[in-house]
Protein backbone atom coordinates (compact mmCIF):
# COMPACT_ATOMS: atom_id res chain seq x y z
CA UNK A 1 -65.76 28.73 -18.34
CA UNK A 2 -63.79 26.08 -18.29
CA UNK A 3 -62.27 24.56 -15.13
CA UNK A 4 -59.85 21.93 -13.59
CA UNK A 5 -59.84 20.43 -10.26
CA UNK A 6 -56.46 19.36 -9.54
CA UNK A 7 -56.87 16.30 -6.83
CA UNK A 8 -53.54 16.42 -5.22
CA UNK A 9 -52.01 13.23 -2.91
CA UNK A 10 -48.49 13.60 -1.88
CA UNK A 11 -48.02 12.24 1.74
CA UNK A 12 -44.41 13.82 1.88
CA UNK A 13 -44.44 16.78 -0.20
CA UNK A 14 -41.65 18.28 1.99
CA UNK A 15 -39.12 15.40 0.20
CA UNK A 16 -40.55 16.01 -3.10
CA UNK A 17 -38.63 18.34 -5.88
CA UNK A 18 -40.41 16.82 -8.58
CA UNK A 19 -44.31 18.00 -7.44
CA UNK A 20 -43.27 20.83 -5.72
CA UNK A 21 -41.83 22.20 -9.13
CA UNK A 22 -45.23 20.68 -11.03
CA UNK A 23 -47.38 22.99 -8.45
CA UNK A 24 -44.93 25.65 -9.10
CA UNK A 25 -46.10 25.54 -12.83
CA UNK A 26 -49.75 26.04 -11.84
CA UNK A 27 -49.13 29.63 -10.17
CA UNK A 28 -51.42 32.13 -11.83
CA UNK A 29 -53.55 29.33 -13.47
CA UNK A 30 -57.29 30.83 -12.84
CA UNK A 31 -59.13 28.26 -14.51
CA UNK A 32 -57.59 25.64 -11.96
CA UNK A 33 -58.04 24.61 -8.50
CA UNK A 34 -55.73 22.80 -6.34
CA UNK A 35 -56.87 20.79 -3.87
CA UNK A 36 -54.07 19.36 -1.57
CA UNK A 37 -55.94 16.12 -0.07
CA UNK A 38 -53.14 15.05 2.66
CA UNK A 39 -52.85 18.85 3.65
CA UNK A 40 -56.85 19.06 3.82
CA UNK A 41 -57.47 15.58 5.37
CA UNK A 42 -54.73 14.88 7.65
CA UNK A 43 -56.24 12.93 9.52
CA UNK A 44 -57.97 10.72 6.39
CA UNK A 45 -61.69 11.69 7.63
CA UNK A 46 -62.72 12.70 4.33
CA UNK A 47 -65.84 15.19 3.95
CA UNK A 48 -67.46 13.47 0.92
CA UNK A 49 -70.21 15.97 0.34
CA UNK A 50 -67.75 18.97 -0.08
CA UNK A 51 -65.69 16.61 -1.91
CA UNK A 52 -68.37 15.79 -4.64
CA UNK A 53 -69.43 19.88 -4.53
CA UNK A 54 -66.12 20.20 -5.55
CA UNK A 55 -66.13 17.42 -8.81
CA UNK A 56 -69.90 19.10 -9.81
CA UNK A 57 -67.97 22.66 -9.94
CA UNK A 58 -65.47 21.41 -12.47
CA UNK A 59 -65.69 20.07 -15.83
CA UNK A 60 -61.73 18.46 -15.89
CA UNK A 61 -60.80 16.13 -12.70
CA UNK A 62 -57.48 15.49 -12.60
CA UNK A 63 -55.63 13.55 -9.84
CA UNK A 64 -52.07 14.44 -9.34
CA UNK A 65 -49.66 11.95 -7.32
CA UNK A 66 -46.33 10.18 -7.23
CA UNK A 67 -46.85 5.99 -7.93
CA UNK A 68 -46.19 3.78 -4.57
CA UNK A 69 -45.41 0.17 -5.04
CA UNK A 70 -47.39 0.80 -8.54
CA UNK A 71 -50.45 2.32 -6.65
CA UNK A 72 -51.97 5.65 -5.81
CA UNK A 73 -50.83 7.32 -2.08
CA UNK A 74 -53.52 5.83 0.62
CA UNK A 75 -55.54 8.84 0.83
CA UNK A 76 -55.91 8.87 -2.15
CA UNK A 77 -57.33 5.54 -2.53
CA UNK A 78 -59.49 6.40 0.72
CA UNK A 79 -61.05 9.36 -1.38
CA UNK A 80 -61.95 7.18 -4.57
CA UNK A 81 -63.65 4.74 -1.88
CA UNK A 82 -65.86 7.14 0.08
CA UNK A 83 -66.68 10.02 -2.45
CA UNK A 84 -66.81 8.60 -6.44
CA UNK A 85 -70.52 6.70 -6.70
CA UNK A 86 -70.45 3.01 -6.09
CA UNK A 87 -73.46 1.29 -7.47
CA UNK A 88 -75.76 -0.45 -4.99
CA UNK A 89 -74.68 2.57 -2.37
CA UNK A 90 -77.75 3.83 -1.06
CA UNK A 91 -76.29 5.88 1.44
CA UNK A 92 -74.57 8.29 -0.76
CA UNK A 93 -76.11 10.88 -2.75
CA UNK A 94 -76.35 11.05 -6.16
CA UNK A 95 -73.47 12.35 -8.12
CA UNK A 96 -73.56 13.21 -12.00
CA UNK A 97 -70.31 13.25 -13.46
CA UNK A 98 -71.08 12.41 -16.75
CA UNK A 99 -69.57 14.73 -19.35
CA UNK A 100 -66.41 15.43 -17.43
CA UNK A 101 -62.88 14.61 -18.13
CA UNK A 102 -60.81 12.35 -16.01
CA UNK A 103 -56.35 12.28 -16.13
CA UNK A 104 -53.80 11.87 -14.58
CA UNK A 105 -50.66 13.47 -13.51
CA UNK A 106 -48.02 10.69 -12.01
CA UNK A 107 -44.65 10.50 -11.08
CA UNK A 108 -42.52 7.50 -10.88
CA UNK A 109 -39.28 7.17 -9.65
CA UNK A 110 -38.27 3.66 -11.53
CA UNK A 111 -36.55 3.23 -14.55
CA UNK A 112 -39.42 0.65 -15.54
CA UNK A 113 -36.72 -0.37 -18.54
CA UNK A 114 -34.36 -1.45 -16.08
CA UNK A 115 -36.67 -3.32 -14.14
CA UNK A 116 -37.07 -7.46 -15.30
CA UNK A 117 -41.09 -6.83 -16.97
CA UNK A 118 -43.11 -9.40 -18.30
CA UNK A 119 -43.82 -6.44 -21.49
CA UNK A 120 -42.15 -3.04 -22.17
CA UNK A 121 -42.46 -0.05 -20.03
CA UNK A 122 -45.29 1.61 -21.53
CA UNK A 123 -47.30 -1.36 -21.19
CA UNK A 124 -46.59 -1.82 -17.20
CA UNK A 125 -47.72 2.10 -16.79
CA UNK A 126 -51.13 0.97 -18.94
CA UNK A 127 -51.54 -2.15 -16.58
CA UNK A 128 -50.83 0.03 -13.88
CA UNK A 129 -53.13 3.15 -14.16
CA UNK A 130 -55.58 0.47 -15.46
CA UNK A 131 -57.73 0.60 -12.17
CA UNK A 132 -58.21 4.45 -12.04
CA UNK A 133 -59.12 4.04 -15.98
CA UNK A 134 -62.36 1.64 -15.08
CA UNK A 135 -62.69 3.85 -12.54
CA UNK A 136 -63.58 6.80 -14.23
CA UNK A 137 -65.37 4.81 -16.85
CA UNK A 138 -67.41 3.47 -13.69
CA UNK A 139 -68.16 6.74 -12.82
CA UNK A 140 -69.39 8.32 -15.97
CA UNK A 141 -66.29 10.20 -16.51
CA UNK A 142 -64.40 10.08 -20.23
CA UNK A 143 -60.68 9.11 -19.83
CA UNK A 144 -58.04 11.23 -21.02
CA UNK A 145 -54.35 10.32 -21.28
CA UNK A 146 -52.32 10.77 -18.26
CA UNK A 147 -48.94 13.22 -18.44
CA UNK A 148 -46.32 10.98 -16.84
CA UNK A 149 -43.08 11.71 -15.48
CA UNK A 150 -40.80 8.47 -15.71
CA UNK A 151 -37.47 8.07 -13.53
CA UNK A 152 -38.66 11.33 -12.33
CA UNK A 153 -35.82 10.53 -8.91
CA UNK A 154 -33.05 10.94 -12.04
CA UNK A 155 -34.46 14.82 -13.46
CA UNK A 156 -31.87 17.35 -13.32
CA UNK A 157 -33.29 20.86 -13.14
CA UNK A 158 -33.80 21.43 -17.17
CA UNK A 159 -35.70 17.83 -17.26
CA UNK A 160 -37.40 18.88 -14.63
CA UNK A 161 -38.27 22.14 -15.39
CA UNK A 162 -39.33 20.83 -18.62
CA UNK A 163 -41.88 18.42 -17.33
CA UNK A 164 -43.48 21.28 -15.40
CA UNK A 165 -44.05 23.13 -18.67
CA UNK A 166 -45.15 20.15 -20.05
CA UNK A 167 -47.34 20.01 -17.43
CA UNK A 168 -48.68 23.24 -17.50
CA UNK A 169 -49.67 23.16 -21.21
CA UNK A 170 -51.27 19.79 -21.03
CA UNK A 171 -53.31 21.45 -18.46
CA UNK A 172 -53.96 24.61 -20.71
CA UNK A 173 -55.12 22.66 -23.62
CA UNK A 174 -57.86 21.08 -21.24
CA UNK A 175 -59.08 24.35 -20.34
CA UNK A 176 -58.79 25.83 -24.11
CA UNK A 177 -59.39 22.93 -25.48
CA UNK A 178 -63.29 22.88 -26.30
CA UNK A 179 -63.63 26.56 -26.40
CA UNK A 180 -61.05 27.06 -29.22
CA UNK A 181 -62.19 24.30 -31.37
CA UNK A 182 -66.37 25.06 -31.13
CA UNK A 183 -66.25 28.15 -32.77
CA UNK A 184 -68.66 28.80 -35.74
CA UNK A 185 -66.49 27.07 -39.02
CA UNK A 186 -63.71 25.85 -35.98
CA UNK A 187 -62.94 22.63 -37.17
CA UNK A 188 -61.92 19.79 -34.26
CA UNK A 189 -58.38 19.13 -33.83
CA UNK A 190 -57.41 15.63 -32.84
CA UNK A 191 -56.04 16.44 -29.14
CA UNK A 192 -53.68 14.13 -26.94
CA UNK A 193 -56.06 14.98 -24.08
């Protein structure tokens, strides 16, 4: 079957309405995992062997977070370092992660139209998730498109409840996804994965 490992960085979910609503949405969701990094790893020594058990056990990696200064939390960042494969790393043992899917799931809290950019907002997003894109190509995982949530300090409760859903069926159609669509005479649908 199936399965997504949600890689979750939020160094103050306690302040946060926005991914404690997107959690929220993943209640009942057996096909996914969540895996709360700051709440596992408070103290940022990262166990990189159960870490890469846990990418080998699931065929979607995901990495949930809200953008800081146009960058992922520090953990976060701290996790890619130590546990994805780094070529010329001898020390590390080898880790397969070809096939798999790699996304997103980011909040932001700027309007990006409002700020002064060099190109329009959907361009700064592209230059900004950039990194973590040649990261999973690095690592021998296929890109899909992130689910964003712009200006996500300005959702009122529908927008924001709306955004969870969102969030929940982008997730479903990962899981679904393959199985629905490689069915004797099934023909493939062009997904916004």
């Amino acid at each position: 079957m199936e399965s997504v490992l949600i890689l979750f960085a939020h160094p103050i979910l306690e302040h946060s309405r926005v991914h404690k609503r997107l959690l929220q949405a993943l209640a009942g969701m057996e096909q996914v995992t969540l895996h709360d990094l700051y709440q596992t790893y408070p103290d940022f020594f990262i166990d990189v062997s159960r870490e890469q058990d846990l990418l080998r056990e699931h065929q979607h990696i995901v990495l949930q977070f809200p953008l800081y200064w146009f960058s992922t939390p520090s953990l976060l960042k701290e996790w890619q370092d130590l546990v994805l494969p780094q070529p010329g790393r001898t020390t590390q043992e080898p880790l397969d992660l070809s096939g798999k899917t790699f996304g997103l799931a980011v909040s932001y809290a700027d309007n990006l139209a409002a700020l002064e950019l060099p190109s329009e907002p959907s361009a700064a997003i592209e230059a900004m998730v950039l990194p973590l894109r040649l990261t999973a190509t690095r690592a021998g995982l296929r890109w899909c498109d992130p689910f964003l949530i712009p200006d996500a300090s300005h959702l009122d409760d529908t927008q924001l409840a709306l955004a969870a859903e969102g969030y929940r069926d982008h997730l479903l159609a990962k899981v679904y996804y393959q199985r629905a669509t490689a069915g004797p005479g099934a023909s493939r649908k062009q997904g916004s994965d």
